[in-house]
N, C-alpha and C. Protein backbone atom coordinates (compact mmCIF):
# COMPACT_ATOMS: atom_id res chain seq x y z
N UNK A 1 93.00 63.20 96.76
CA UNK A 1 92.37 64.47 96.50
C UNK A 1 92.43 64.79 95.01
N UNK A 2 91.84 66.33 94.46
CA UNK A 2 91.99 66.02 92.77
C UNK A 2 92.83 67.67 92.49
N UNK A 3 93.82 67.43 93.14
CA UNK A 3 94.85 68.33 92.73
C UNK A 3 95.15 68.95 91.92
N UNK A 4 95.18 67.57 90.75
CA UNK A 4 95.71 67.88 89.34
C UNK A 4 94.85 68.85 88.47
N UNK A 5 93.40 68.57 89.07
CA UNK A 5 92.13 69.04 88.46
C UNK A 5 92.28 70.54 89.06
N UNK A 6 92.27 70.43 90.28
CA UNK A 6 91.93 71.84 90.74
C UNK A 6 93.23 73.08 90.11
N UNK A 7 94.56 72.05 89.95
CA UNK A 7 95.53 73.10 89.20
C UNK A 7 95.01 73.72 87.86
N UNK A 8 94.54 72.64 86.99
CA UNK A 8 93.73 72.68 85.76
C UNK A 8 92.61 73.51 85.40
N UNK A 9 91.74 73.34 86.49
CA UNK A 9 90.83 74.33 86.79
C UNK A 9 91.08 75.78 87.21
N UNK A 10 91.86 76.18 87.95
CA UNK A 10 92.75 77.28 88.33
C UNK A 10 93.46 77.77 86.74
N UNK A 11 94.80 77.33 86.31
CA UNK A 11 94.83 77.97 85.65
C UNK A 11 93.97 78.13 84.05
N UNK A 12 92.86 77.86 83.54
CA UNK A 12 91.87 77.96 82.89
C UNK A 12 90.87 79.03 83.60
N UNK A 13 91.14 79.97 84.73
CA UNK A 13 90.32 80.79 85.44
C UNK A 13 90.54 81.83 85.84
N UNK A 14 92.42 81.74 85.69
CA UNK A 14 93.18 83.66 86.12
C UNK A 14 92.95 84.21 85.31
N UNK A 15 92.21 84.13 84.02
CA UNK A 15 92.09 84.95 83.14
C UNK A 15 90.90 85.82 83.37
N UNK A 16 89.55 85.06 83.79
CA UNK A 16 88.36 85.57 84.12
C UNK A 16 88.52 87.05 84.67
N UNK A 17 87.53 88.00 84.17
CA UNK A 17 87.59 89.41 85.06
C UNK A 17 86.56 89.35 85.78
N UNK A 18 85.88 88.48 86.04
CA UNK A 18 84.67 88.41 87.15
C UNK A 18 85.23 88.22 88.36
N UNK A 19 84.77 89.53 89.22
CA UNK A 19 85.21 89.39 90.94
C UNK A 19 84.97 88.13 91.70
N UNK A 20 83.80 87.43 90.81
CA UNK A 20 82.98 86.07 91.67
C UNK A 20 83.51 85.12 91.26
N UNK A 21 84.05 84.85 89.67
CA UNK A 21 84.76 83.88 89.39
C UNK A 21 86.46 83.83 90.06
N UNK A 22 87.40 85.09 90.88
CA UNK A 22 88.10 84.98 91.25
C UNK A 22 87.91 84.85 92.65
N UNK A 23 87.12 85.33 93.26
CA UNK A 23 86.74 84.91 94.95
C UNK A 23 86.72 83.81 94.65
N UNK A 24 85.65 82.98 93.98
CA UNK A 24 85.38 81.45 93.71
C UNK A 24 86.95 81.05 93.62
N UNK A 25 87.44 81.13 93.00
CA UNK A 25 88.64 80.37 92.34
C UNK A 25 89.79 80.63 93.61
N UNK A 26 89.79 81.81 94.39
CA UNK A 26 90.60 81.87 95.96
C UNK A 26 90.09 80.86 96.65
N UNK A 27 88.72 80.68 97.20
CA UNK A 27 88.08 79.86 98.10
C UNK A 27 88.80 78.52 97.83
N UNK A 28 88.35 77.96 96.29
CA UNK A 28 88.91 76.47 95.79
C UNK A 28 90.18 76.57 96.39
N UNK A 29 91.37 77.32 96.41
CA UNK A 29 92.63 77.41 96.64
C UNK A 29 92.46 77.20 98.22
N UNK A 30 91.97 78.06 98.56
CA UNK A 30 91.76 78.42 99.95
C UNK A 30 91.85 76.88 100.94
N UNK A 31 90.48 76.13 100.59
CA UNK A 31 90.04 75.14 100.78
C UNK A 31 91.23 73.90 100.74
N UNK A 32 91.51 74.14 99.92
CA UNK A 32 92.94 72.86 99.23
C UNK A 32 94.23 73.69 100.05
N UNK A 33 94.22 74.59 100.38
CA UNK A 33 95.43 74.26 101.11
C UNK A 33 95.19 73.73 102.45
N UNK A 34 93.87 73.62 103.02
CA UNK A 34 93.45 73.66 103.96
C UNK A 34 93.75 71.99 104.13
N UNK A 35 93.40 71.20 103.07
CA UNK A 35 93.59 69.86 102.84
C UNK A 35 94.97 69.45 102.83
N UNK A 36 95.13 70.02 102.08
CA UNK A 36 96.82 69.78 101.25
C UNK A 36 97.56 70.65 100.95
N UNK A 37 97.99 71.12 102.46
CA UNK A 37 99.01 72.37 102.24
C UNK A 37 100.48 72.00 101.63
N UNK A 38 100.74 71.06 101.65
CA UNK A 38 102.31 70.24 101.41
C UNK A 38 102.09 70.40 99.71
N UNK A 39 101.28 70.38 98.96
CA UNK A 39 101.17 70.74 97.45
C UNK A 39 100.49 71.73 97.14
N UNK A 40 99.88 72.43 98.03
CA UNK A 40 99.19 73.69 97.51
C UNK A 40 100.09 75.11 97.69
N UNK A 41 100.50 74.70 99.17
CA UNK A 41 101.76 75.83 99.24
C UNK A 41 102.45 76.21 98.28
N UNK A 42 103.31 75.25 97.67
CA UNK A 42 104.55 75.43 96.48
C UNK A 42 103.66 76.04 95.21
N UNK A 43 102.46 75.42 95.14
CA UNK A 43 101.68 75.49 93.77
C UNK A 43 101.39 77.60 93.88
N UNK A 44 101.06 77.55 95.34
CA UNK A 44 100.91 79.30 95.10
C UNK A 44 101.86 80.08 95.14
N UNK A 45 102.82 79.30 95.52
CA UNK A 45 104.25 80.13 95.32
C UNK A 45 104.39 80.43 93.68
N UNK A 46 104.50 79.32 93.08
CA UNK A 46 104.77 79.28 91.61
C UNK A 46 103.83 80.27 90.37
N UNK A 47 102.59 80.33 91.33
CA UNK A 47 101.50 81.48 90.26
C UNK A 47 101.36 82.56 90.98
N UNK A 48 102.32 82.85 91.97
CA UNK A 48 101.99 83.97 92.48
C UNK A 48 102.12 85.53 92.02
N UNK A 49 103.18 85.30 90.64
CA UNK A 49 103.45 86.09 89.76
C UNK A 49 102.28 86.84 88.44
N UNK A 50 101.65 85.39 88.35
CA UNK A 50 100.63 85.70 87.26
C UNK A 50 98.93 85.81 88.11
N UNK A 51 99.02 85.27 88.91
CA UNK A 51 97.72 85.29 89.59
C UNK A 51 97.01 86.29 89.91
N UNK A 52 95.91 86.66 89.76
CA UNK A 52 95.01 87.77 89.82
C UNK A 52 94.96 88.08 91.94
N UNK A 53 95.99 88.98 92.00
CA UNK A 53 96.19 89.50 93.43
C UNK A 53 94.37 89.39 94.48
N UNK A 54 92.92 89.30 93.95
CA UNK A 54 92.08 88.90 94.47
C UNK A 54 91.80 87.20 94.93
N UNK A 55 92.51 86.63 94.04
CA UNK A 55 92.52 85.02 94.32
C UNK A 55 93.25 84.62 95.29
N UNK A 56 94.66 85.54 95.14
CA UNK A 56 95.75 85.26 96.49
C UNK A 56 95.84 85.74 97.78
N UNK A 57 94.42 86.99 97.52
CA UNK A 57 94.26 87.19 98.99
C UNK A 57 93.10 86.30 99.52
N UNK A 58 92.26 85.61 98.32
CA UNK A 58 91.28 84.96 99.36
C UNK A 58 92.21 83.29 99.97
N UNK A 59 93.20 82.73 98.92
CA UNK A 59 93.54 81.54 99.27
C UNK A 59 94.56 81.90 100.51
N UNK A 60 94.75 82.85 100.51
CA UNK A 60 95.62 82.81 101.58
C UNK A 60 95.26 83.24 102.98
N UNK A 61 94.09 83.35 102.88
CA UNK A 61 93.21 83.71 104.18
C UNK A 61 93.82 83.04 105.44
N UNK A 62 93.71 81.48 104.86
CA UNK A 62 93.67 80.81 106.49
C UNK A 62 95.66 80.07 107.17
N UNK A 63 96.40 80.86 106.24
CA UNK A 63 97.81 80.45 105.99
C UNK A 63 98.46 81.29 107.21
N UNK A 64 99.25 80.48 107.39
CA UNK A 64 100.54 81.24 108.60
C UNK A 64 100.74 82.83 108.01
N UNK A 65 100.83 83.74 109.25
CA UNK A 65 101.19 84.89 108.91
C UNK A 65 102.56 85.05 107.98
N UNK A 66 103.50 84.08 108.07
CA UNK A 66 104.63 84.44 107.43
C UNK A 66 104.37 83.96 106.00
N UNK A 67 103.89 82.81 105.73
CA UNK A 67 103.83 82.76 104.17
C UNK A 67 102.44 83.38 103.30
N UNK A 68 101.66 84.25 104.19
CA UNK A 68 100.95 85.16 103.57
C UNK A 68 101.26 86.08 103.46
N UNK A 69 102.37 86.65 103.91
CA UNK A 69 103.12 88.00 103.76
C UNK A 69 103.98 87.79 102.83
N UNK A 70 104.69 86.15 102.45
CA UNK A 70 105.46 85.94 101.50
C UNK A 70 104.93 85.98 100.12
N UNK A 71 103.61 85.42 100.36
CA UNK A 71 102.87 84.92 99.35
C UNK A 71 102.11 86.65 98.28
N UNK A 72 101.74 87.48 99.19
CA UNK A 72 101.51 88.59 99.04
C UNK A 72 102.38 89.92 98.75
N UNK A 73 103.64 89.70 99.15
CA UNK A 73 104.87 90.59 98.34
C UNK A 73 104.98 90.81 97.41
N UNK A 74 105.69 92.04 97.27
CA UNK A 74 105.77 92.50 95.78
C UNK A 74 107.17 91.34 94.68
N UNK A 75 107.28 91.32 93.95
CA UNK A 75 108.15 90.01 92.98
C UNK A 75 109.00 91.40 92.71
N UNK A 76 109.77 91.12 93.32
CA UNK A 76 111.39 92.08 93.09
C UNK A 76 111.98 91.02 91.38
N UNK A 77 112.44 91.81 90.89
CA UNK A 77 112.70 91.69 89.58
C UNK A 77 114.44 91.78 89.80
N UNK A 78 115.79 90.65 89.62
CA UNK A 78 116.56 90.16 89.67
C UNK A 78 117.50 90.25 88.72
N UNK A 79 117.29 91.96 88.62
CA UNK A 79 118.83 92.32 87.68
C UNK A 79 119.87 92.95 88.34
């Protein structure tokens, strides 16, 4: 699959403020975990901090209820 690309592509795209370029850029996610949840999982764990909250609700559409609730939490801050 082209993983490496689609990470590449992703982050070159959280920046965008276009609603269509971030739906687009959820779907790609979306899609790839659908393929390759065993590397896409961890990968949305890891940008889930910086990621534009419209991308992570579309990639996480088709994900187990529990790691879309994980994935979608607020990032408690660890002082």
């Amino acid at each position: 699959m082209f993983f490496p690309e689609i990470t590449r592509l992703s982050a070159l795209l959280f920046n965008d403020e276009s609603n269509m370029v971030q739906k687009g850029l959820g779907w790609l996610l979306r899609e790839t975990a659908k393929a390759d949840p065993k590397r896409t999982i961890p990968y949305l764990m890891r940008i889930r901090q910086n990621a534009p909250r419209l991308v992570l609700r579309t990639a996480c559409e088709t994900l187990s209820p529990a790691t879309k609730r994980y994935l979608l939490s607020p990032i408690r801050n660890s002082r």
